[in-house]
C-alpha atoms as a PDB file:
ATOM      1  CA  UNK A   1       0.000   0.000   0.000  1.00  0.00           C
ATOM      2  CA  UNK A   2       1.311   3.452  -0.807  1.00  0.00           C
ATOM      3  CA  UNK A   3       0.584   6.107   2.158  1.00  0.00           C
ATOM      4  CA  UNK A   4       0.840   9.852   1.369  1.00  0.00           C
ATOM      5  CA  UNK A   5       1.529  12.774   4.251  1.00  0.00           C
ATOM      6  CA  UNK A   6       3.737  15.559   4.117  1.00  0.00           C
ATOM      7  CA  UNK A   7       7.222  15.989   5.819  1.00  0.00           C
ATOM      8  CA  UNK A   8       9.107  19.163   6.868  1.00  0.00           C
ATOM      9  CA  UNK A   9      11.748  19.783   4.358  1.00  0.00           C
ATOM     10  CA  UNK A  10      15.081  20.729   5.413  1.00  0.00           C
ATOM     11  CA  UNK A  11      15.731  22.914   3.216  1.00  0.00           C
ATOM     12  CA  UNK A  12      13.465  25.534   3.887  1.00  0.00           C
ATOM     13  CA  UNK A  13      11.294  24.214   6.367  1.00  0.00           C
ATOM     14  CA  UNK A  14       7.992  24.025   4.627  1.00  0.00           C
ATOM     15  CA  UNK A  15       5.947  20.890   4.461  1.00  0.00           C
ATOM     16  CA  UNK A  16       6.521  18.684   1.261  1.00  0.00           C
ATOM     17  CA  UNK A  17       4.646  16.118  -0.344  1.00  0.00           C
ATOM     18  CA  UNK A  18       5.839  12.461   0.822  1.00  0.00           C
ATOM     19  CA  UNK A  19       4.960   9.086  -0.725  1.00  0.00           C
ATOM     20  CA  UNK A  20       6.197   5.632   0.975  1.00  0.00           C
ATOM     21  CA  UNK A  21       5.837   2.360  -0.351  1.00  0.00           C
ATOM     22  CA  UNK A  22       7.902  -0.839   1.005  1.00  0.00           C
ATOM     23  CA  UNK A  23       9.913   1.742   3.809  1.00  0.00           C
ATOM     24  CA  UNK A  24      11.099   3.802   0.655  1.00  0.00           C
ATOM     25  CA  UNK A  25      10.206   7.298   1.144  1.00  0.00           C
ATOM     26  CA  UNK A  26       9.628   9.551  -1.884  1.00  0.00           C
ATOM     27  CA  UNK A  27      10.064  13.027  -0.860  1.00  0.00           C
ATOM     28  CA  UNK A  28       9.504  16.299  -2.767  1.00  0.00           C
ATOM     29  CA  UNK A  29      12.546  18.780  -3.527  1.00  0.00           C
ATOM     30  CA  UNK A  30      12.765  22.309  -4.100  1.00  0.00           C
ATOM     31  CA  UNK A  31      13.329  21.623  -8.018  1.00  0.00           C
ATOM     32  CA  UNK A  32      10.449  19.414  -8.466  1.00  0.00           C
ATOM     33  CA  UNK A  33      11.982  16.072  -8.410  1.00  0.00           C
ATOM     34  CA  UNK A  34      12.097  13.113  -5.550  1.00  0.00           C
ATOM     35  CA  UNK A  35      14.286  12.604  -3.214  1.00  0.00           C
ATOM     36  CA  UNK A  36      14.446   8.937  -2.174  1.00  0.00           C
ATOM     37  CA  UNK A  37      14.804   7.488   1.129  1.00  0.00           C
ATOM     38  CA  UNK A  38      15.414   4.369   2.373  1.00  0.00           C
ATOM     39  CA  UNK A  39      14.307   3.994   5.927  1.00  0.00           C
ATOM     40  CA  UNK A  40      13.893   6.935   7.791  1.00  0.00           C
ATOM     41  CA  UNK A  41      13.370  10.314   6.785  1.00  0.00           C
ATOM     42  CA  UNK A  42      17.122  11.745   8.011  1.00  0.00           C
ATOM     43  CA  UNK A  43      18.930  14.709   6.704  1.00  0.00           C
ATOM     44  CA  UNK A  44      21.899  13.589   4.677  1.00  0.00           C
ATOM     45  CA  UNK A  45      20.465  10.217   4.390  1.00  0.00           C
ATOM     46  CA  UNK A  46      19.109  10.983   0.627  1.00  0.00           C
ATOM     47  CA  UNK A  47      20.249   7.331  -1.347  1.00  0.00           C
ATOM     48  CA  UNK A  48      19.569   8.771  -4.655  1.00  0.00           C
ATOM     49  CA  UNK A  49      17.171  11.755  -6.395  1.00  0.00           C
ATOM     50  CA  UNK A  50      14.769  10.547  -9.308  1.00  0.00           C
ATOM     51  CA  UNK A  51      13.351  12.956 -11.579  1.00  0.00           C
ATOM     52  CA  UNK A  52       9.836  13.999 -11.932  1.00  0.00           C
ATOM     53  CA  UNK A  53       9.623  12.479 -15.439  1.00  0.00           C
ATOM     54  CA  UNK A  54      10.495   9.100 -14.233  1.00  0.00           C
ATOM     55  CA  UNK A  55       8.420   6.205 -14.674  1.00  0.00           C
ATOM     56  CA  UNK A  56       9.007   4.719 -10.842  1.00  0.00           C
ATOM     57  CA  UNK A  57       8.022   7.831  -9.215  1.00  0.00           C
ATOM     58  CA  UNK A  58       4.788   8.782 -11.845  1.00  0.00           C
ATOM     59  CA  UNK A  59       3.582   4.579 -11.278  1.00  0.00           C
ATOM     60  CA  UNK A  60       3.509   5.559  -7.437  1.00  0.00           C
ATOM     61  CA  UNK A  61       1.888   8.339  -7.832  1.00  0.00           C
ATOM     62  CA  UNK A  62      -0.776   6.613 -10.076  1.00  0.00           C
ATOM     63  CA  UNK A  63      -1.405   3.829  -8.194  1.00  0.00           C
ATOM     64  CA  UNK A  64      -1.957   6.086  -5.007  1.00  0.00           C
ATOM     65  CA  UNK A  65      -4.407   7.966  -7.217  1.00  0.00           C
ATOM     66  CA  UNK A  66      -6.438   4.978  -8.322  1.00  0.00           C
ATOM     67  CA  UNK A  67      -6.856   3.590  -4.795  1.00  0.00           C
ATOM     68  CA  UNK A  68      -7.843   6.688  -3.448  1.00  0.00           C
ATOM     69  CA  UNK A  69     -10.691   7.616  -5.705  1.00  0.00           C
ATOM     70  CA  UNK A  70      -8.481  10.203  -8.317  1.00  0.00           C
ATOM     71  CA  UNK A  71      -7.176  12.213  -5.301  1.00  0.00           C
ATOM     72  CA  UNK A  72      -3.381  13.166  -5.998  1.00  0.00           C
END
């Protein structure tokens, strides 16, 4: 199951979109792509950045659409 909330970024403290599936969290950065994390959300603990064209972050984001009647 894929849970949405939102997260305080660190860069600028504001909240941010967040999408985890399987303990990977999917977090929105200031330049409109993800940040991924595996685990915990932890400053510095970033594994990798995936950009917003990308087909693993736009599947999540459609599957959590579909289950929760269109709402992104």
């Amino acid at each position: 199951m894929i849970k949405k909330t939102h997260v305080k970024s660190f860069y600028n403290g504001i909240f941010v979109t967040c999408y985890e599936h399987k303990n990977v969290k999917y977090v929105a950065n200031q330049h409109g792509d993800w940040d991924v994390y595996e685990g915990e959300y932890v400053r510095g603990e970033r594994t990798r950045i995936i950009p917003k064209e990308s087909d693993e972050i736009k599947n999540i984001i459609n599957e959590y659409t579909k289950h929760h009647g269109g709402k992104r």
